[in-house]
C-alpha atoms as a PDB file:
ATOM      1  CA  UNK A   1       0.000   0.000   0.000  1.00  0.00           C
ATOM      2  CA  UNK A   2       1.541   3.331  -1.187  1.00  0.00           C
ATOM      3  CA  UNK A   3       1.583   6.066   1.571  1.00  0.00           C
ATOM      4  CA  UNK A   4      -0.445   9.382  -0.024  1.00  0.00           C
ATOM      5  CA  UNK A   5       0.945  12.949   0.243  1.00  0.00           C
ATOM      6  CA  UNK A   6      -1.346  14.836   2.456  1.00  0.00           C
ATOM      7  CA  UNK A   7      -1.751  18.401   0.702  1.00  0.00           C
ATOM      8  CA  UNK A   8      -2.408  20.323   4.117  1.00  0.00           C
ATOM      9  CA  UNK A   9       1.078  19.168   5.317  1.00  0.00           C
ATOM     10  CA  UNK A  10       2.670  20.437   1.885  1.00  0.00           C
ATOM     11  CA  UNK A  11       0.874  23.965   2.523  1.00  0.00           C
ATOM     12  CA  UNK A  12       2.298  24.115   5.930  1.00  0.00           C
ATOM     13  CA  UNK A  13       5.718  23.556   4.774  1.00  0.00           C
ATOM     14  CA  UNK A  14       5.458  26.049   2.044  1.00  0.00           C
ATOM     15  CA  UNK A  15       4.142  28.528   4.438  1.00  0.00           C
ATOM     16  CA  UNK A  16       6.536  28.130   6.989  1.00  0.00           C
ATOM     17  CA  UNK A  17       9.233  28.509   4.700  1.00  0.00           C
ATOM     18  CA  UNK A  18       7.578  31.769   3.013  1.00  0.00           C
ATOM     19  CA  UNK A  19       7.160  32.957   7.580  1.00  0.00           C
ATOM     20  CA  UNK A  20      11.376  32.200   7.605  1.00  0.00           C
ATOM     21  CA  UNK A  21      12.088  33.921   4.853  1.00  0.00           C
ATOM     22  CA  UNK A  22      10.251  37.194   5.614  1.00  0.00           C
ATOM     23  CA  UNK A  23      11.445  36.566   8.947  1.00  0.00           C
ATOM     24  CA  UNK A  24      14.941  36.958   7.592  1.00  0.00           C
ATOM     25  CA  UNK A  25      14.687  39.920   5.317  1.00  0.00           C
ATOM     26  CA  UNK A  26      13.506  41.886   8.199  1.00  0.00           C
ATOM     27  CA  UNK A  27      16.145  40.395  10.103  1.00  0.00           C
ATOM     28  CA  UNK A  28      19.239  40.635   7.414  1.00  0.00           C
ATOM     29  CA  UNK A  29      17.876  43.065   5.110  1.00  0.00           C
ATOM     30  CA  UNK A  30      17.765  45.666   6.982  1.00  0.00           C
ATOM     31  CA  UNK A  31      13.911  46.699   5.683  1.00  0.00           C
ATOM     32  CA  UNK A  32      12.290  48.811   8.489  1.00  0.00           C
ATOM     33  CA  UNK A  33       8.759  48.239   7.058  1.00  0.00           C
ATOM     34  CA  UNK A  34       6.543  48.638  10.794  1.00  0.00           C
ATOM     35  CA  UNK A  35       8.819  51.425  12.043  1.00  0.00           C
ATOM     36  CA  UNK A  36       6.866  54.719  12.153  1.00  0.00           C
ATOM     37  CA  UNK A  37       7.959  57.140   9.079  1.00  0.00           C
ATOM     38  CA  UNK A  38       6.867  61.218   8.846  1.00  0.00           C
ATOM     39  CA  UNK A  39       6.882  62.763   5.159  1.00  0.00           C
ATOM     40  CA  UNK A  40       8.773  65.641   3.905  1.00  0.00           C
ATOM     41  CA  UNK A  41       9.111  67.336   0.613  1.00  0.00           C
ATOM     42  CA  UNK A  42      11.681  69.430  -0.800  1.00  0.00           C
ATOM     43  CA  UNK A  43      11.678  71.409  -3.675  1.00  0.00           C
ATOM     44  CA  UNK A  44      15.204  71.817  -5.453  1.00  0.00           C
ATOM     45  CA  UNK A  45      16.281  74.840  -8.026  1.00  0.00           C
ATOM     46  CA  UNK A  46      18.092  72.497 -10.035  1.00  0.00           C
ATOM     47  CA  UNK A  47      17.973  69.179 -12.146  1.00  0.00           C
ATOM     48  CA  UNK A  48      17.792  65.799  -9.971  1.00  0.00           C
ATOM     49  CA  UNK A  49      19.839  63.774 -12.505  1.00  0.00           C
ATOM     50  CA  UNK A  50      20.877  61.042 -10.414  1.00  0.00           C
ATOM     51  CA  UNK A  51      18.920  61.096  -7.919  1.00  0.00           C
ATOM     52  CA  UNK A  52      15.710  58.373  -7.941  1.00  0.00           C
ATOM     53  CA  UNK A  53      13.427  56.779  -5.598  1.00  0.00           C
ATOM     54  CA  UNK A  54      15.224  54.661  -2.713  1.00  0.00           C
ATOM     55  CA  UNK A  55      18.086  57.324  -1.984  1.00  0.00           C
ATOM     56  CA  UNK A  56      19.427  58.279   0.970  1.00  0.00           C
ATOM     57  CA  UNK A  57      18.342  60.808   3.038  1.00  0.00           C
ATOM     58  CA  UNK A  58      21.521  61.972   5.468  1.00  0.00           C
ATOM     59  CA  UNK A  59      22.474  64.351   8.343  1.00  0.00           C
ATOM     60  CA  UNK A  60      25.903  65.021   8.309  1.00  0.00           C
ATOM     61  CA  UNK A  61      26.903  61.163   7.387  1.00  0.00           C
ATOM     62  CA  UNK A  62      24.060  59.585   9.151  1.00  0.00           C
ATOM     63  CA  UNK A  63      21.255  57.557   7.136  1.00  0.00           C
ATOM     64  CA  UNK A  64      17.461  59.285   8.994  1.00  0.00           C
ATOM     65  CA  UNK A  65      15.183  58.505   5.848  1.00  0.00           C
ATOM     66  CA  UNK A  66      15.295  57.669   2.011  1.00  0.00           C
ATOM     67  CA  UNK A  67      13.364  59.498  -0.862  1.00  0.00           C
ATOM     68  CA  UNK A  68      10.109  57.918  -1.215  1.00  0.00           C
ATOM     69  CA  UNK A  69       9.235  59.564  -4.242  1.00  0.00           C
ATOM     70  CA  UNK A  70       9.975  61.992  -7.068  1.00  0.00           C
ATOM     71  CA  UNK A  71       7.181  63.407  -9.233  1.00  0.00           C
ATOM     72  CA  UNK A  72       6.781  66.649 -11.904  1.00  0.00           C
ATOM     73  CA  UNK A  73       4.079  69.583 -11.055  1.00  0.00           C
ATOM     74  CA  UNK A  74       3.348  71.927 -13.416  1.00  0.00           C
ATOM     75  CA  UNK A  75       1.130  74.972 -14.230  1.00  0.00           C
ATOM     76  CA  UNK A  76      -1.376  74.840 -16.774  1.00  0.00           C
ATOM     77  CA  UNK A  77      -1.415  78.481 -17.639  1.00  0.00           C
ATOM     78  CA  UNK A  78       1.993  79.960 -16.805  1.00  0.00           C
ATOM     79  CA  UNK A  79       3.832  76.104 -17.877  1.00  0.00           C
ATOM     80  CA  UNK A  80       6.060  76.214 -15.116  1.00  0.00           C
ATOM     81  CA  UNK A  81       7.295  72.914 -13.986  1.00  0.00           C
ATOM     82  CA  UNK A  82       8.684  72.339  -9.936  1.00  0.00           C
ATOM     83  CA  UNK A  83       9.809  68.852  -9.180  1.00  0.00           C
ATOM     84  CA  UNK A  84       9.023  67.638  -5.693  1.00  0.00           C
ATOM     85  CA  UNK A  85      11.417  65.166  -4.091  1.00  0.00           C
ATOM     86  CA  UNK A  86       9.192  63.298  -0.912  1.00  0.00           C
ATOM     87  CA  UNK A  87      11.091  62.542   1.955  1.00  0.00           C
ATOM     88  CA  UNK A  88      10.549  59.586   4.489  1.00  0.00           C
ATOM     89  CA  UNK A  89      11.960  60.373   7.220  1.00  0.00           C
ATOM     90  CA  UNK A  90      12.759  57.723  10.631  1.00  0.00           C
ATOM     91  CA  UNK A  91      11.647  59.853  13.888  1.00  0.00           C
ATOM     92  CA  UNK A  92      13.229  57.303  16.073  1.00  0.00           C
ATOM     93  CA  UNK A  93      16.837  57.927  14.670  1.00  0.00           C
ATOM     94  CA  UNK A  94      16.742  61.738  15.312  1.00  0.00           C
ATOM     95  CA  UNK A  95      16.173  62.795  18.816  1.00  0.00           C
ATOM     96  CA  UNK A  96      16.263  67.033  18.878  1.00  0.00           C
ATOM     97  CA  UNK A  97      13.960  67.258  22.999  1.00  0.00           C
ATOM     98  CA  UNK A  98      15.851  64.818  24.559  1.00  0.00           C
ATOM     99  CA  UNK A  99      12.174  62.710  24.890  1.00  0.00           C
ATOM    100  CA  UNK A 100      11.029  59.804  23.143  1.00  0.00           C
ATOM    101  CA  UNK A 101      13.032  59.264  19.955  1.00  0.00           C
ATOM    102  CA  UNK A 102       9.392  57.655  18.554  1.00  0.00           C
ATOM    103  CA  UNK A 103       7.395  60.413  18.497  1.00  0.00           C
ATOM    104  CA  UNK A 104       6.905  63.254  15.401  1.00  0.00           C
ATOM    105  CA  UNK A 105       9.712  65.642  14.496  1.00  0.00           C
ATOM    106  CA  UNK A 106       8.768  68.977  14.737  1.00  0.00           C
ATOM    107  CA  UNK A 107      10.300  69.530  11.455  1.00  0.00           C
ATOM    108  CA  UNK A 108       8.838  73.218  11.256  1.00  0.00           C
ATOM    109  CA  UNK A 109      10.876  74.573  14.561  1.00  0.00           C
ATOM    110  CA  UNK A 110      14.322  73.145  12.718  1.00  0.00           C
ATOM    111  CA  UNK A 111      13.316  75.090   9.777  1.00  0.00           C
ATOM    112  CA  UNK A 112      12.832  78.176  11.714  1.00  0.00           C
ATOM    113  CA  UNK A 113      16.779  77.132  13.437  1.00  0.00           C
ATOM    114  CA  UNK A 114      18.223  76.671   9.739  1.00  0.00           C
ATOM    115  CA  UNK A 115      17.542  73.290   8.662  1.00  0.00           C
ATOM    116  CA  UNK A 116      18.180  73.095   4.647  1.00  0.00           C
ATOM    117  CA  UNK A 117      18.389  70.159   2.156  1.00  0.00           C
ATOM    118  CA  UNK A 118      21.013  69.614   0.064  1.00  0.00           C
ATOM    119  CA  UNK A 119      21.753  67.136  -2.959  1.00  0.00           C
ATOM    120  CA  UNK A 120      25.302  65.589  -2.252  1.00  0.00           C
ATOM    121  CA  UNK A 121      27.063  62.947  -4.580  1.00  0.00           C
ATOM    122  CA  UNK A 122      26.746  59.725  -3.816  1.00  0.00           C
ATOM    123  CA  UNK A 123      29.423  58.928  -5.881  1.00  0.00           C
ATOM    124  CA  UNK A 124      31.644  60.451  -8.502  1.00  0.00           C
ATOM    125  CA  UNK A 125      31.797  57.188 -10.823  1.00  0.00           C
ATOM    126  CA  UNK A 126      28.363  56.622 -10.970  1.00  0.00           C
ATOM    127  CA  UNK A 127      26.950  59.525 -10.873  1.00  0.00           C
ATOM    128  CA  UNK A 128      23.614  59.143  -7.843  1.00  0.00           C
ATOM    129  CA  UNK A 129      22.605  61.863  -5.714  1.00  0.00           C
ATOM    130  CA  UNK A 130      21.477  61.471  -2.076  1.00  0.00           C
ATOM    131  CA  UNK A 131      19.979  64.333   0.115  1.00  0.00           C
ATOM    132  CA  UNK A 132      21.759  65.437   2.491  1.00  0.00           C
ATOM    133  CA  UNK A 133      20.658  67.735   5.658  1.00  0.00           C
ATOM    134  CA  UNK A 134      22.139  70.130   7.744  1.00  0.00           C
ATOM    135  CA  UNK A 135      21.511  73.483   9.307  1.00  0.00           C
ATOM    136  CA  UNK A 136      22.209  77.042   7.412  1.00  0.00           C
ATOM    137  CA  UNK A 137      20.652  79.789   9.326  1.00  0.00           C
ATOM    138  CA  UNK A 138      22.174  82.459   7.504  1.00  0.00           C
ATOM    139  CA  UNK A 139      20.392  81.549   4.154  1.00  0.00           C
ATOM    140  CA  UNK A 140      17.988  82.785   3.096  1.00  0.00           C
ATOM    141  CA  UNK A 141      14.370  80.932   3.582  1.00  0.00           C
ATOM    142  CA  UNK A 142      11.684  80.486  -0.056  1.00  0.00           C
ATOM    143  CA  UNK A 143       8.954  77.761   0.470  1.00  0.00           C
ATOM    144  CA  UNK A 144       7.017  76.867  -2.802  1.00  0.00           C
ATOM    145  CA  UNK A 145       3.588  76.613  -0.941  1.00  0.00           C
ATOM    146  CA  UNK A 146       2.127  77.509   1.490  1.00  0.00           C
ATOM    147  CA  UNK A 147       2.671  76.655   4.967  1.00  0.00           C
ATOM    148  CA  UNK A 148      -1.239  76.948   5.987  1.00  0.00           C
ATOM    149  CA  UNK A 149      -2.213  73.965   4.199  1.00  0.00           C
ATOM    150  CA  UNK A 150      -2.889  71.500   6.882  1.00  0.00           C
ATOM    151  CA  UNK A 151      -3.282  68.934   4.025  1.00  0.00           C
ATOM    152  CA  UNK A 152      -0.212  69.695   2.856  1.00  0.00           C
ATOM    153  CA  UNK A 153       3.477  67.585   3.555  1.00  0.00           C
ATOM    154  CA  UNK A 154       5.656  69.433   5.617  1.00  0.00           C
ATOM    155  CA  UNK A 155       8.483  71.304   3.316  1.00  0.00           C
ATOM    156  CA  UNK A 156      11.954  71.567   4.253  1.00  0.00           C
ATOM    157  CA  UNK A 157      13.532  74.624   2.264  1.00  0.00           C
ATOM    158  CA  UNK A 158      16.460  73.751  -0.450  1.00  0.00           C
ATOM    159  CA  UNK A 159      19.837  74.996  -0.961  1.00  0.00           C
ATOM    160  CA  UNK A 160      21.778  74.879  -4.085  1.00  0.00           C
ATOM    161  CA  UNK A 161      24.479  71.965  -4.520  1.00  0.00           C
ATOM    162  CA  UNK A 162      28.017  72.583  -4.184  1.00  0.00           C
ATOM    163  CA  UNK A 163      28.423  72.058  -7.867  1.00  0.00           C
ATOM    164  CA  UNK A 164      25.382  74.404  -8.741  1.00  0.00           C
ATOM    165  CA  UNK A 165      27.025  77.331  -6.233  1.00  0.00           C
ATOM    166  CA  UNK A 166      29.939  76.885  -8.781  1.00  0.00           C
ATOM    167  CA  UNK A 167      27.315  76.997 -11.998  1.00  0.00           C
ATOM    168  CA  UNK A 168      25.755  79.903 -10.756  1.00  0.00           C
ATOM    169  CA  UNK A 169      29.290  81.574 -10.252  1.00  0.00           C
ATOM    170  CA  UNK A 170      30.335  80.924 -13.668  1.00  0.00           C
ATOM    171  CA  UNK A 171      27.373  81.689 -15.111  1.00  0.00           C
ATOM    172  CA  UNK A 172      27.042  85.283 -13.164  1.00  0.00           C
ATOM    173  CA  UNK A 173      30.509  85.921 -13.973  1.00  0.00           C
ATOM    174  CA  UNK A 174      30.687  89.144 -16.855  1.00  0.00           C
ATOM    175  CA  UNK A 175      32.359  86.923 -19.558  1.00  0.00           C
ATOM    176  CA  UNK A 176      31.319  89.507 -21.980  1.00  0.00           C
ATOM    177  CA  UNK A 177      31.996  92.471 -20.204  1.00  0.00           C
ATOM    178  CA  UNK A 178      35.433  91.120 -19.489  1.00  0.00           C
ATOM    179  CA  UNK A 179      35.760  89.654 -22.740  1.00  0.00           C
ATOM    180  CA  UNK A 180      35.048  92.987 -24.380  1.00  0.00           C
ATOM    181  CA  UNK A 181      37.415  94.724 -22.013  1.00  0.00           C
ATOM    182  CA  UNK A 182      40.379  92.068 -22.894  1.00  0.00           C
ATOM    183  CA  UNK A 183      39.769  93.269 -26.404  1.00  0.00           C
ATOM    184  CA  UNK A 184      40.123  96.778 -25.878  1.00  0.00           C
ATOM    185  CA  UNK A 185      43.377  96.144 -23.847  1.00  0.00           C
ATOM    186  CA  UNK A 186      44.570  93.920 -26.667  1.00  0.00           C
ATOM    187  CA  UNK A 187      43.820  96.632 -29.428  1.00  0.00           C
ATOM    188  CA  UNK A 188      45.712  99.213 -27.009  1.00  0.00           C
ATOM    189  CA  UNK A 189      48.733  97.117 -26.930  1.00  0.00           C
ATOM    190  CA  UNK A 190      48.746  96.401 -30.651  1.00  0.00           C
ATOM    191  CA  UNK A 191      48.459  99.978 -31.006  1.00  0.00           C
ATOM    192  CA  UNK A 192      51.010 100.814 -28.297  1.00  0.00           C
ATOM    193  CA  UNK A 193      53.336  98.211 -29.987  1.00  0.00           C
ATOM    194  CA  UNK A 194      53.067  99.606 -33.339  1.00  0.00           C
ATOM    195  CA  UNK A 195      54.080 103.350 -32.032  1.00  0.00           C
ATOM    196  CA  UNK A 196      56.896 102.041 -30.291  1.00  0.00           C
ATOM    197  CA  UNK A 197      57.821 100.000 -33.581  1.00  0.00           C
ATOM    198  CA  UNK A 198      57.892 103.468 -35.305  1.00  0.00           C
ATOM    199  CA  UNK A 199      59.484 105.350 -32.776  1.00  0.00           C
ATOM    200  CA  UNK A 200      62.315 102.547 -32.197  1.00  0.00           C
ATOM    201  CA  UNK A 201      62.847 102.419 -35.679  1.00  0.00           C
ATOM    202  CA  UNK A 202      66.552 104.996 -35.575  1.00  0.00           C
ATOM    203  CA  UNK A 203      67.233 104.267 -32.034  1.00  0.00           C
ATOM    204  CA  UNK A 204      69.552 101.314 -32.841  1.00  0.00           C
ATOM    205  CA  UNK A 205      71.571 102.936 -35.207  1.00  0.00           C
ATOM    206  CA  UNK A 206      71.883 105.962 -32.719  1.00  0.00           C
ATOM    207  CA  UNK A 207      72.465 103.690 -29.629  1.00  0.00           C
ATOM    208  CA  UNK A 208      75.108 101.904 -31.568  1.00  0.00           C
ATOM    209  CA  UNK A 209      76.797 105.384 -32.876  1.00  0.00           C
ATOM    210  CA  UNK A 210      76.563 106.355 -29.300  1.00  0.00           C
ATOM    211  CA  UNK A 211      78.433 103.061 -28.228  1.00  0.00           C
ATOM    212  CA  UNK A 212      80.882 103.219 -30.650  1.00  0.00           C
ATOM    213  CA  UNK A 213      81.474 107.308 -29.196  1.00  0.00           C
ATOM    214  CA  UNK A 214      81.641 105.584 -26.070  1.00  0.00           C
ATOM    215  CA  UNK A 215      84.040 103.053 -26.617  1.00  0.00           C
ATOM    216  CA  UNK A 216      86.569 105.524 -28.164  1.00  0.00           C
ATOM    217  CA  UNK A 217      85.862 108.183 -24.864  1.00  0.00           C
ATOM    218  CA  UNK A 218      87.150 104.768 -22.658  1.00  0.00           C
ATOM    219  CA  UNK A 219      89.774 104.433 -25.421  1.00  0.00           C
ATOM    220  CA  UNK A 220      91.274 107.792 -24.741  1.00  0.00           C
ATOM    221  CA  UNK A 221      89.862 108.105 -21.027  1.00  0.00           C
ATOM    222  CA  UNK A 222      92.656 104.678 -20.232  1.00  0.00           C
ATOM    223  CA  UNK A 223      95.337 106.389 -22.191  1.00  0.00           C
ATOM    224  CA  UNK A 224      95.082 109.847 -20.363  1.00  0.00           C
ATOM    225  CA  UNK A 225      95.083 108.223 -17.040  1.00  0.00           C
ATOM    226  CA  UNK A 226      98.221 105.775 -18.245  1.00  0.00           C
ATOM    227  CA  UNK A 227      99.824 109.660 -18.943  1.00  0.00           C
ATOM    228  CA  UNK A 228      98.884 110.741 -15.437  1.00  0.00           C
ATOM    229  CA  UNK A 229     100.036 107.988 -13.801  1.00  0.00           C
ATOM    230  CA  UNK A 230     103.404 107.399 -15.774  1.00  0.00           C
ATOM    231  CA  UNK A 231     103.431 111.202 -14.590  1.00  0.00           C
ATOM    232  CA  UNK A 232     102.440 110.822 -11.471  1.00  0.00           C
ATOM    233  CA  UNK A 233     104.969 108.291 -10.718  1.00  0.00           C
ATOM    234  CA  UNK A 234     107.880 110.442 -11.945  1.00  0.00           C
ATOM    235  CA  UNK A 235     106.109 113.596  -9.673  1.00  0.00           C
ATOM    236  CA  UNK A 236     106.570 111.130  -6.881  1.00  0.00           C
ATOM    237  CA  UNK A 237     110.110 109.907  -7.637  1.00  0.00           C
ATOM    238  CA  UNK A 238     111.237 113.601  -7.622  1.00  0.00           C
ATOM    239  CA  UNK A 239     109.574 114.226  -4.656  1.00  0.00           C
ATOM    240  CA  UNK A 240     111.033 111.759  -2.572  1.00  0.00           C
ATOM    241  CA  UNK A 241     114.463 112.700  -4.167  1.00  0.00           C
ATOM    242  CA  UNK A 242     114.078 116.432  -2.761  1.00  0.00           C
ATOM    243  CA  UNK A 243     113.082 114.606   0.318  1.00  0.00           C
ATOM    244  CA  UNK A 244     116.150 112.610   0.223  1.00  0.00           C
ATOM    245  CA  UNK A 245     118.835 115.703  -0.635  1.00  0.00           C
ATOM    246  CA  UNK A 246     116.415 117.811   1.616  1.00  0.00           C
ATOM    247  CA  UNK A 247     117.504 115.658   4.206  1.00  0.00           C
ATOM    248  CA  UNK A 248     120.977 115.405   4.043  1.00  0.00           C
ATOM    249  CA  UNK A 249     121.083 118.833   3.530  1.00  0.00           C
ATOM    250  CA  UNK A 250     119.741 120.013   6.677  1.00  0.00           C
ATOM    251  CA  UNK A 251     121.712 117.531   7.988  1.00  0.00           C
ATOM    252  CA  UNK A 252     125.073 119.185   6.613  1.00  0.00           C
ATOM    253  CA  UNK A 253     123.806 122.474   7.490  1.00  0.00           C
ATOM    254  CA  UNK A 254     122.947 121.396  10.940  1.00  0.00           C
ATOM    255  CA  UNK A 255     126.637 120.995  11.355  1.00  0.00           C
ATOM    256  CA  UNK A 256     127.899 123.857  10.852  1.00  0.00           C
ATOM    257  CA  UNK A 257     125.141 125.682  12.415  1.00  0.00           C
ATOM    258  CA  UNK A 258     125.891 123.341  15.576  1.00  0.00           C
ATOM    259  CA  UNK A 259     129.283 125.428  14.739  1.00  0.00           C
ATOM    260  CA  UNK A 260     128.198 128.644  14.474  1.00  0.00           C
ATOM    261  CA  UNK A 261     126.025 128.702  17.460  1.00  0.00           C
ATOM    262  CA  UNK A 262     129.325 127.111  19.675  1.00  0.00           C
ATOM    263  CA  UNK A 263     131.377 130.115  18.069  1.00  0.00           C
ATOM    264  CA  UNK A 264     128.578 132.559  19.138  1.00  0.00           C
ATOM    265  CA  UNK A 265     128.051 130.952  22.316  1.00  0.00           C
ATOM    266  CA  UNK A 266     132.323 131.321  23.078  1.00  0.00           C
ATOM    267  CA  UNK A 267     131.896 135.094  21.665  1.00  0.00           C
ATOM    268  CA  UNK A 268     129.217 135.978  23.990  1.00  0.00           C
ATOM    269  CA  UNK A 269     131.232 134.187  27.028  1.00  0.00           C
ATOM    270  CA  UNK A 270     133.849 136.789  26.374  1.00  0.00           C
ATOM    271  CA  UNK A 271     132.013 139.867  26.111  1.00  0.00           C
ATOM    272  CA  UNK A 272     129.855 139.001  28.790  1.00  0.00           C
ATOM    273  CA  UNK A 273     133.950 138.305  30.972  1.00  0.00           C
ATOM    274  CA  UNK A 274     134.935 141.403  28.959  1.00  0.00           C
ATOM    275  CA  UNK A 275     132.029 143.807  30.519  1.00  0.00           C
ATOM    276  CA  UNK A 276     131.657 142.246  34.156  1.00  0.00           C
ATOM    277  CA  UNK A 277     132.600 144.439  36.638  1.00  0.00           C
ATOM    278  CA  UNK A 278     135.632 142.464  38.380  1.00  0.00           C
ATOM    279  CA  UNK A 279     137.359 141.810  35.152  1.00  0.00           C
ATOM    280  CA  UNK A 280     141.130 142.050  34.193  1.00  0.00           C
ATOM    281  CA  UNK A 281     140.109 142.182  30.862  1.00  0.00           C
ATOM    282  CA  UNK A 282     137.518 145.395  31.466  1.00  0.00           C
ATOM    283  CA  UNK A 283     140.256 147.325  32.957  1.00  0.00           C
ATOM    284  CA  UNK A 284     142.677 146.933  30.310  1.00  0.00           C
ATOM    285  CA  UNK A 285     139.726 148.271  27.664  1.00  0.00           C
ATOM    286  CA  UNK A 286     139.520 151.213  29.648  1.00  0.00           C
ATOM    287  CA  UNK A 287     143.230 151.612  29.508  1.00  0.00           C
ATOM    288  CA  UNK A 288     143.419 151.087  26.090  1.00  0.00           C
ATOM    289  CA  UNK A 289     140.652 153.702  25.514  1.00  0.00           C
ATOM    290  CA  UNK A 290     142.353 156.212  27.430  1.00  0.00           C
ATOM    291  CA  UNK A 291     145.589 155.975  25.723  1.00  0.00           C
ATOM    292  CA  UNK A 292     143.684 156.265  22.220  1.00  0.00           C
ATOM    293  CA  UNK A 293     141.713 159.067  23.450  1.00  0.00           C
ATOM    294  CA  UNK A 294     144.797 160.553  24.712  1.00  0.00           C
ATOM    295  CA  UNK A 295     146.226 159.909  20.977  1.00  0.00           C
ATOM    296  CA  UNK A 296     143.049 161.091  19.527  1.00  0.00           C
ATOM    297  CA  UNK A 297     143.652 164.276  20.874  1.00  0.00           C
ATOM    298  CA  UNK A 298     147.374 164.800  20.284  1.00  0.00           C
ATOM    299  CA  UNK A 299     146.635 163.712  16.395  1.00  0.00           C
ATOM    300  CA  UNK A 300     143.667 166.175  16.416  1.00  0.00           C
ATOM    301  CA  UNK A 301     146.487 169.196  18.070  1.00  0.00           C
ATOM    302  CA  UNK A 302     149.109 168.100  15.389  1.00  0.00           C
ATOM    303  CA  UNK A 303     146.694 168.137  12.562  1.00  0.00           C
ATOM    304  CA  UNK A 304     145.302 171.518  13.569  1.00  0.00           C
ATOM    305  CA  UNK A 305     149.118 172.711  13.743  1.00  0.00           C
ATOM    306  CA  UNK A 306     150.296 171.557  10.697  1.00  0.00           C
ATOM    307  CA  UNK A 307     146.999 173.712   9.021  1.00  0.00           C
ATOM    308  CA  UNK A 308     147.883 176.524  10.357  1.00  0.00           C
ATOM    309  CA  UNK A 309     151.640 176.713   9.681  1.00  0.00           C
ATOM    310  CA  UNK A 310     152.866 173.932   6.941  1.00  0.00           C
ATOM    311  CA  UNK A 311     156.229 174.639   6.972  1.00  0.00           C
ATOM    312  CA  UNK A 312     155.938 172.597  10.916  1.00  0.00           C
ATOM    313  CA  UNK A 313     156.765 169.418   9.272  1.00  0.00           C
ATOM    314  CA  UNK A 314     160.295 170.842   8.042  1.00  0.00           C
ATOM    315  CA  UNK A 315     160.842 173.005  11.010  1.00  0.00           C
ATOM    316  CA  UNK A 316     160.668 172.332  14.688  1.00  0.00           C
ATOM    317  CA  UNK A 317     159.725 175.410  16.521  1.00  0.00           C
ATOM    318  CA  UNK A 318     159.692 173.735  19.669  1.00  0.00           C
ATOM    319  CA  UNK A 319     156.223 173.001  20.351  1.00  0.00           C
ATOM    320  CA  UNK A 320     155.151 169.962  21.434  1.00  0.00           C
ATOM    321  CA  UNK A 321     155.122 167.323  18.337  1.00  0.00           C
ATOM    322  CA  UNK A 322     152.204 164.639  18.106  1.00  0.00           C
END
């Protein structure tokens, strides 16, 4: 007798195994399907190329949510087009009032305090976007609807990209008021160029007439000063010759000065023995000039004699003779 598969026993099996496996992608997959949520939406000013349903949603670094959805509004009169970007956000992994992680953010009081979104690369290679968040309370605040709206999901205001900061700086930049002004500096240096081309065109020939001038001025200038100092060394020669002779001169002389003065000096030893009081030799002077005095005067008797009578010379008289 064959045993007979019981079909309720094969539909327990198969449902057990479908329990494990959801049991495991909660487990391993880390889905967080029953864990409460709160919506967001953000409105960016720029295009959401790589950025799609499923991204992250980030504060500084940290995973708090994932973009639920992306969709394209637009205006049926005016055509303008916004592009909403729905956040889901985990309350439980952002705790602001130190309270029960589980309950609602109050996502309108960290909008008032600065809270922006942002869209940060994901990565470089393939190009996806996440959304990053972070406070910025110096910029400015623009919300594309309004607030009142109890209806309405929560907005969190945008701020441009790090790469669209740059595209908006290039794009501001004056290219074509700076381009225009790089032309009229170029034109004023092609002008500038070609008057200086004109005006250069006879200074060579003069700066190389004035070189040659100058090269035969330090010609003669290095002969002239050869002169003066061929002269200057013959001006010195002499010079120390006179020295020299000068010298040996004053040397002779000083001899026979040193003479001269001992000659003097004896001299002036006798008159000064001569005229002392006490001396021999100043009583024999005043002999002497008595006796020539004396013969002075006899001479000057004789001579007055022999005037008067000539003949005295051939005749004695008597009188007294000189």
């Amino acid at each position: 007798m064959r045993n007979r598969t019981k079909p309720a026993l094969v539909g327990l099996f198969v449902l057990g195994g479908l329990v494990l496996a959801f049991v495991g992608l909660l487990a391993f997959g880390g889905l967080r399907w029953f864990e409460p949520s709160q919506q967001a939406v953000v409105y960016f000013n720029e295009p959401l190329s790589g950025l799609s349903a499923g991204a992250p949603v980030t504060f500084r670094g940290i995973e708090i949510g994932s973009v639920s959805r992306l969709a394209i509004k637009g205006d049926p009169d005016t055509f303008s087009v916004v592009m909403p970007v729905f956040l889901r956000l985990r309350p439980a992994d952002i705790n602001f009032t130190g309270q029960d992680s589980s309950r609602r953010l109050d996502i309108d009081r960290l909008v008032t305090n600065g809270l922006r979104a942002q869209l940060r690369p994901r990565s470089l290679l393939t190009g996806q976007m996440a959304v990053e968040l972070d406070f910025y309370p110096t910029d400015p605040v623009t919300f594309r609807h309004s607030r009142e709206d109890k209806d309405s999901v929560t907005e969190i205001p945008s701020k441009p990209s790090d790469f669209q900061q740059a595209r908006n700086a290039v794009e501001q930049f004056p290219w074509k008021a700076s381009l225009e002004k790089a032309v009229v500096t170029l034109e004023s240096l092609t002008s500038l160029s070609r008057t200086l081309e004109g005006e250069l065109t006879g200074v060579g020939d003069k700066l190389h007439a004035t070189l040659d001038e100058s090269r035969a001025l330090l010609v003669q200038a290095r002969g002239t000063l050869s002169t003066l100092e061929a002269d200057a060394g013959s001006a010195l020669g002499s010079v120390e010759r006179l020295g020299v002779e000068g010298r040996e001169q004053v040397r002779a002389r000083g001899e026979e000065l040193e003479q001269v003065l001992e000659r003097t000096e004896r001299v002036a030893n006798n008159l000064e023995d001569m005229t002392h009081p006490r001396s021999s030799e100043r009583d024999d002077l005043r002999t002497v000039l008595r006796e020539l005095t004396d013969a002075t005067t006899a001479l000057r008797r004789f001579s007055e004699k022999v005037e008067r009578r000539p003949n005295a010379l051939l005749f004695n008289d008597g009188e007294d003779s000189p």
